[in-house]
Structure formats: structure tokens, C-alpha cells
C-alpha atoms as a PDB file:
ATOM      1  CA  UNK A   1       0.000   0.000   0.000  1.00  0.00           C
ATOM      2  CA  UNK A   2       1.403   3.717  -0.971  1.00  0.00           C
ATOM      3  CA  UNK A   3       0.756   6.196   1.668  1.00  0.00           C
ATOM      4  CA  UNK A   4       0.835  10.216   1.239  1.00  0.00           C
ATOM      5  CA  UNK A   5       3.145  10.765   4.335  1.00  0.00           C
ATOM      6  CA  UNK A   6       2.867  13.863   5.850  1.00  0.00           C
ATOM      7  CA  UNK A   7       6.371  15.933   6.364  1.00  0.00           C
ATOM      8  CA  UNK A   8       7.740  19.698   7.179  1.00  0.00           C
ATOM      9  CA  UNK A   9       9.404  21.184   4.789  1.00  0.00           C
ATOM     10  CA  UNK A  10      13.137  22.693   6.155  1.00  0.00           C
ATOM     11  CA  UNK A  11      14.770  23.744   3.085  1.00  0.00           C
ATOM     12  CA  UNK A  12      14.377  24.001  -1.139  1.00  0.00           C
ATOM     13  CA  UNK A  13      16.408  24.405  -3.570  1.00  0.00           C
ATOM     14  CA  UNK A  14      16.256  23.574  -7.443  1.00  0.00           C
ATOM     15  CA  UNK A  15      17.771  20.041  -8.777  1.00  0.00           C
ATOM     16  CA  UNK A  16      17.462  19.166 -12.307  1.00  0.00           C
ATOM     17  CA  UNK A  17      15.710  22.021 -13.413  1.00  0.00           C
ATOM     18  CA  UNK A  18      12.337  20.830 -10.804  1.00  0.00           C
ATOM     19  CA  UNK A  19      11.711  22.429  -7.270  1.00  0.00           C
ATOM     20  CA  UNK A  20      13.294  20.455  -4.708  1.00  0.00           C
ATOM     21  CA  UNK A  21      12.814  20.137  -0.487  1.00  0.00           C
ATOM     22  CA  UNK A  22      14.074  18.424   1.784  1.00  0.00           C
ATOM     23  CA  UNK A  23      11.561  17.468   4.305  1.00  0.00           C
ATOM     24  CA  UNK A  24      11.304  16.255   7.374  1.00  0.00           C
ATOM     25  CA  UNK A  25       9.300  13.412   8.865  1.00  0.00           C
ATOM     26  CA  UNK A  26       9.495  13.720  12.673  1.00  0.00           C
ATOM     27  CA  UNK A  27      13.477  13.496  12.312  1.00  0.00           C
ATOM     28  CA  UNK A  28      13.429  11.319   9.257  1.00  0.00           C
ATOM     29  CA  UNK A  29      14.785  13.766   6.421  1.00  0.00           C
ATOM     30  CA  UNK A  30      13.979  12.389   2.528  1.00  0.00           C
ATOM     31  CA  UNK A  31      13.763  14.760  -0.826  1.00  0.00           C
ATOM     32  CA  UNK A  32      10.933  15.568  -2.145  1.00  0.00           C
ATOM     33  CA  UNK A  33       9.600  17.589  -5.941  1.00  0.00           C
ATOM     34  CA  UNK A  34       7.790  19.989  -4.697  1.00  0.00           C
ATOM     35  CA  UNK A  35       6.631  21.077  -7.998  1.00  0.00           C
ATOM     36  CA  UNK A  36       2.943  20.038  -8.166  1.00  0.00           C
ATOM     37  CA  UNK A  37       2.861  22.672  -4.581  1.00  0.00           C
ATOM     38  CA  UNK A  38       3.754  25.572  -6.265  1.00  0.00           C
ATOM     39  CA  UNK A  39       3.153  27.769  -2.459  1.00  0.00           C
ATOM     40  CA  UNK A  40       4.870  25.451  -0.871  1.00  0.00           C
ATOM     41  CA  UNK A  41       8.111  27.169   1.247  1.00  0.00           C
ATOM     42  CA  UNK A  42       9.980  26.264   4.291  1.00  0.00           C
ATOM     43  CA  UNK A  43       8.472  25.736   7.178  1.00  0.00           C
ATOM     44  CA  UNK A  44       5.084  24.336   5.612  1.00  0.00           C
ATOM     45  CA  UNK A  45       3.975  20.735   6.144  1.00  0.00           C
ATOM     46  CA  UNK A  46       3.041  18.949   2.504  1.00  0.00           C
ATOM     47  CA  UNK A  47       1.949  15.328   2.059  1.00  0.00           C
ATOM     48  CA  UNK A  48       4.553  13.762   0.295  1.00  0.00           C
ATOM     49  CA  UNK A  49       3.313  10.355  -2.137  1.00  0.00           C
ATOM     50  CA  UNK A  50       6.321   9.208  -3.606  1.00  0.00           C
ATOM     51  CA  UNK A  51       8.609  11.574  -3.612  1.00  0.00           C
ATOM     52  CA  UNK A  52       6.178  14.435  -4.547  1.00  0.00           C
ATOM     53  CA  UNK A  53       4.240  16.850  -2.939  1.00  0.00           C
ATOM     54  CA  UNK A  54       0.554  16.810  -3.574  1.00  0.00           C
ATOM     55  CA  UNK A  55      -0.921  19.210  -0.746  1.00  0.00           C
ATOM     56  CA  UNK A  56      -0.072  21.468   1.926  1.00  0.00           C
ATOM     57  CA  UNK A  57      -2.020  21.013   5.385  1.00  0.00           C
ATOM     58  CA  UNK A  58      -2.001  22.542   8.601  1.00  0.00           C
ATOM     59  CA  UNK A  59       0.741  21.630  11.039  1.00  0.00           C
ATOM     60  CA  UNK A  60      -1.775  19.687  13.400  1.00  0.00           C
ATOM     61  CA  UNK A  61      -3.395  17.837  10.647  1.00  0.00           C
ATOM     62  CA  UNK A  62       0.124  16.856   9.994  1.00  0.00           C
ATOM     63  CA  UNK A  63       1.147  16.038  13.585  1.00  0.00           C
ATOM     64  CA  UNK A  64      -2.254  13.721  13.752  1.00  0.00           C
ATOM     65  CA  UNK A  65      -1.817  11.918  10.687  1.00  0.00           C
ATOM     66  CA  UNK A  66       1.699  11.288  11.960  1.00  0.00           C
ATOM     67  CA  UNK A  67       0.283  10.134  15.151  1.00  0.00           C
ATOM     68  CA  UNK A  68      -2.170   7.367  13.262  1.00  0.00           C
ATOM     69  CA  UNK A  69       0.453   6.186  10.852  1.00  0.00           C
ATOM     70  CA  UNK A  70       2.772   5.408  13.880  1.00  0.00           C
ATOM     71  CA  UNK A  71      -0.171   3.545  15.620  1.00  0.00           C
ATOM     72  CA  UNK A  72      -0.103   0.814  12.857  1.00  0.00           C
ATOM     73  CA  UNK A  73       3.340   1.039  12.529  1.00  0.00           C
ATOM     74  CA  UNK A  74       3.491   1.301   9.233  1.00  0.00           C
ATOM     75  CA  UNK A  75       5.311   4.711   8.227  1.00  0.00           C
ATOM     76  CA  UNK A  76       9.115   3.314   8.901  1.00  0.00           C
ATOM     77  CA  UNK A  77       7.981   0.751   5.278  1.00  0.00           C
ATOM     78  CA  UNK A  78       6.435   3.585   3.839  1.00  0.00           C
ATOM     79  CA  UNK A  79       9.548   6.241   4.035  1.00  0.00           C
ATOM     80  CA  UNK A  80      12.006   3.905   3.266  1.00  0.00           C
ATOM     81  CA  UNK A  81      15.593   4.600   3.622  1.00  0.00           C
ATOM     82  CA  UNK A  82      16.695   8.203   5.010  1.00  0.00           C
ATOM     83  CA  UNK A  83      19.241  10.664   2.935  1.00  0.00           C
ATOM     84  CA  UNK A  84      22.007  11.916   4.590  1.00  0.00           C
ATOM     85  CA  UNK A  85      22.062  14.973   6.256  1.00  0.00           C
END
């Protein structure tokens, strides 16, 4: 199963020509396109599906989502291995 993940956004930059992020997932850091966000900047959470951002959402709806993913233990599978720092 493919789960949007949500994560917080902590810096951009531009990487092959597309908008880039790297984003955090309560102290799991992976990349992310952030070009289908076009708003999105640091500091905002997105839901992240596959290495692309597909919505912004509020920082609680973020923390609560987080919260239920944890509870079936299933985010760790879902975000795969981390990028270095």
C-alpha cells in the first residue's frame, strides 16, 4: 500500500531544473519535488506520495496523521531509507 506521508518542509532548492525540499518526517529527512505545490516554502507541512508533494495542510493535521500512521506502525515501510544529512 502507498501512503501520502505527511512531512515539514526545512529547506528548497532547485535540482534538475524541478523544485526540490528536503523534508522532514518527525526526524526522518527524505527529498521531495515539490513542484505540483507551487506555495509550498519552508516551514510548511506537505503530504509527500512518492517523492512528490501533492498538498499542503495545517501543522496539526500533519502532527495527527503522523500520530495514526505510527499507531499501525506502518510509516518506517512507507519512508524507506533516510538521505544523509
Amino acid at each position: 500500500m502507498c501512503l501520502g506521508v505527511p512531512g515539514k518542509i526545512v529547506e528548497t532548492y532547485e535540482k534538475g531544473g524541478l523544485k526540490m525540499a528536503k523534508v522532514d518526517f518527525g526526524g526522518i529527512f527524505r527529498e521531495a519535488c515539490l513542484d505540483y505545490v507551487d506555495d509550498a516554502k519552508v516551514g510548511d507541512y506537505c503530504v509527500i506520495h512518492v517523492g512528490f508533494a501533492i498538498s499542503i495542510l495545517s501543522e496539526a493535521e500533519a502532527m495527527e496523521t503522523l500520530e495514526l500512521l505510527r499507531q499501525i506502525g506502518s510509516i518506517e515501510e512507507e519512508l524507506g531509507p533516510e538521505i544523509p544529512s
